[in-house]
Protein backbone atom coordinates (compact mmCIF):
# COMPACT_ATOMS: atom_id res chain seq x y z
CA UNK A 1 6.47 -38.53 -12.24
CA UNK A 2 5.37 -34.88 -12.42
CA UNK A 3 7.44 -34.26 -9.66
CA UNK A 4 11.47 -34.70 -11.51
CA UNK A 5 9.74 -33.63 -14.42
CA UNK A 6 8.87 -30.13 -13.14
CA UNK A 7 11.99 -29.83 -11.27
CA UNK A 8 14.00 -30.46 -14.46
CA UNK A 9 11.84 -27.81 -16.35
CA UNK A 10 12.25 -25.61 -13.60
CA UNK A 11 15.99 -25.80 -13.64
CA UNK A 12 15.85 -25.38 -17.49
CA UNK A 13 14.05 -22.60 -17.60
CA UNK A 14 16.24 -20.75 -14.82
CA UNK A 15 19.48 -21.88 -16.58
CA UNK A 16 18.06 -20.21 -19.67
CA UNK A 17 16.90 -16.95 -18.53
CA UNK A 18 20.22 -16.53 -16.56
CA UNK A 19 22.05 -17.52 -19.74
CA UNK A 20 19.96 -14.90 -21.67
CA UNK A 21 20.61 -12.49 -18.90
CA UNK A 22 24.40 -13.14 -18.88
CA UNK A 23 24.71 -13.16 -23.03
CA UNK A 24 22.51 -10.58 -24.39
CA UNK A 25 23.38 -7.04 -24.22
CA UNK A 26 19.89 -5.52 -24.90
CA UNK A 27 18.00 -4.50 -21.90
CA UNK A 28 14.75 -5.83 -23.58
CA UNK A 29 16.29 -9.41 -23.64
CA UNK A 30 17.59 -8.73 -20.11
CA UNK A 31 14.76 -8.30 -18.60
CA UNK A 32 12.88 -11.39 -20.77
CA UNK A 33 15.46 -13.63 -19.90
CA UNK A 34 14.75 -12.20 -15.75
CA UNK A 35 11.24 -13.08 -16.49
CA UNK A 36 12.08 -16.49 -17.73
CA UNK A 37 14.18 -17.02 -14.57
CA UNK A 38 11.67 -16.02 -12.51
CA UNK A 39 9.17 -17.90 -13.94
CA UNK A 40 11.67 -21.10 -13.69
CA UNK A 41 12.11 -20.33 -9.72
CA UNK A 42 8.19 -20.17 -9.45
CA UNK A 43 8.02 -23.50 -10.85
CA UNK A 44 11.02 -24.63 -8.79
CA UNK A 45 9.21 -23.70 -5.47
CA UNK A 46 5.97 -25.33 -7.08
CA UNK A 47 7.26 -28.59 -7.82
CA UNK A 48 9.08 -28.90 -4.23
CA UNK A 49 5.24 -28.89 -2.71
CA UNK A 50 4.35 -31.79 -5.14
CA UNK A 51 3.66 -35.17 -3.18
CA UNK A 52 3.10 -38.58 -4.84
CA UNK A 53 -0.68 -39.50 -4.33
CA UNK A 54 -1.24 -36.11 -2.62
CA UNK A 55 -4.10 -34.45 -2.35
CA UNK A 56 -5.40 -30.30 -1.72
CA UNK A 57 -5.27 -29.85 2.07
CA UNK A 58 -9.55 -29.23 2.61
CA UNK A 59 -11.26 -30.89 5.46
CA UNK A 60 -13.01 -33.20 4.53
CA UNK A 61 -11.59 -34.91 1.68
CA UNK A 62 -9.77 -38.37 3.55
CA UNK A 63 -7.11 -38.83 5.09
CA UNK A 64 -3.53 -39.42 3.55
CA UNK A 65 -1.18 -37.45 2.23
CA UNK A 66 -1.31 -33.49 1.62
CA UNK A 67 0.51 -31.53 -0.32
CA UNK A 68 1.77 -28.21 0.62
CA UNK A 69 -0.19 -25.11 -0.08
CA UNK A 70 2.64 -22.55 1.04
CA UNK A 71 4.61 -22.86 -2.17
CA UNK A 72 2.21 -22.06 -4.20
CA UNK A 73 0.82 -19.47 -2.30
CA UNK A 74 4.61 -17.97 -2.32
CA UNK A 75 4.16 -18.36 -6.00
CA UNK A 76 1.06 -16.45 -6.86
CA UNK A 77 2.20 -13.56 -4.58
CA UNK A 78 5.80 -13.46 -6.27
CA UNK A 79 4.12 -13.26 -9.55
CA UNK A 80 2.21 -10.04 -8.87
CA UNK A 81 4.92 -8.68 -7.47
CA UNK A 82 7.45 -9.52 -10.84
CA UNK A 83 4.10 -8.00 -12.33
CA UNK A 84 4.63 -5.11 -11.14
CA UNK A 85 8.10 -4.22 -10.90
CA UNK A 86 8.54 -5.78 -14.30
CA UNK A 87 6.27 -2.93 -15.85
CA UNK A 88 8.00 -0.50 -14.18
CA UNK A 89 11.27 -1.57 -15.50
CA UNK A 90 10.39 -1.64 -18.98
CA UNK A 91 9.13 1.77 -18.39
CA UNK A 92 12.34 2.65 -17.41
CA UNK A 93 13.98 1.15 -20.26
CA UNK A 94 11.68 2.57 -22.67
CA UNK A 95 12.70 5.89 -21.24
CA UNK A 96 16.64 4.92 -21.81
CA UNK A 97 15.53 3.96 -25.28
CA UNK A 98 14.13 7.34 -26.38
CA UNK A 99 16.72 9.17 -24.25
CA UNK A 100 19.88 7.37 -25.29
CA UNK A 101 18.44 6.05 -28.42
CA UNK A 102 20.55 2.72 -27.47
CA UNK A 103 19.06 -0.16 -25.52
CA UNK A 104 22.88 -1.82 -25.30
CA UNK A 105 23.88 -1.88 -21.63
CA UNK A 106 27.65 -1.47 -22.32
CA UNK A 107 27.20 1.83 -24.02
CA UNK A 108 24.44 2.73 -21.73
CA UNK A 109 27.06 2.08 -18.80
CA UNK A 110 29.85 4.06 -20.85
CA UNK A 111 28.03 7.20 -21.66
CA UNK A 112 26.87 7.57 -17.91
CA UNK A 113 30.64 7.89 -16.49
């Protein structure tokens, strides 16, 4: 069962940071609801690797069913990653902020043309 039930949180969670990153007009909330989305793909990639009755892939432990290790290894890498270039984007934005004193990407976008 934790199979469909990760797989629906997953999609919730992407559906809600891309609504959040389609609605708000802050870049704060833009890049939370990124996060979110990202977090929601993680899980998505996660849950695919689940198996009924699986178990870690270590010799030694039986035979049977394995699930896969990739995803999750995927996973961990794609979170340092966000990590990073998540920091560096709300540096940027924080920059905007005391620059434009605005962090509302329509009148960001209008006051650079």
């Amino acid at each position: 069962m934790a199979g469909p039930v990760g797989l629906a949180t997953a999609v919730g969670l992407a559906g809600l940071g891309f609504f959040v990153l389609a609605v708000r007009r802050e870049l704060i909330f833009k890049l939370l609801g990124l996060h979110v989305a990202s977090g929601g793909v993680g899980l998505f990639l996660v849950a695919t690797g689940h198996r009924p009755g699986g178990i870690a892939p270590i010799l030694g432990l039986g035979p049977g069913p394995t699930v896969d290790p990739l995803p999750q290894a995927l996973v961990l890498t794609a979170i340092v990653i966000h990590f990073a270039t998540l920091a560096l984007a709300l540096v940027y934005v924080i920059y905007l902020t005391e620059r434009h004193h605005s962090q509302d990407a329509h009148r960001l976008e209008r006051e650079e043309e």
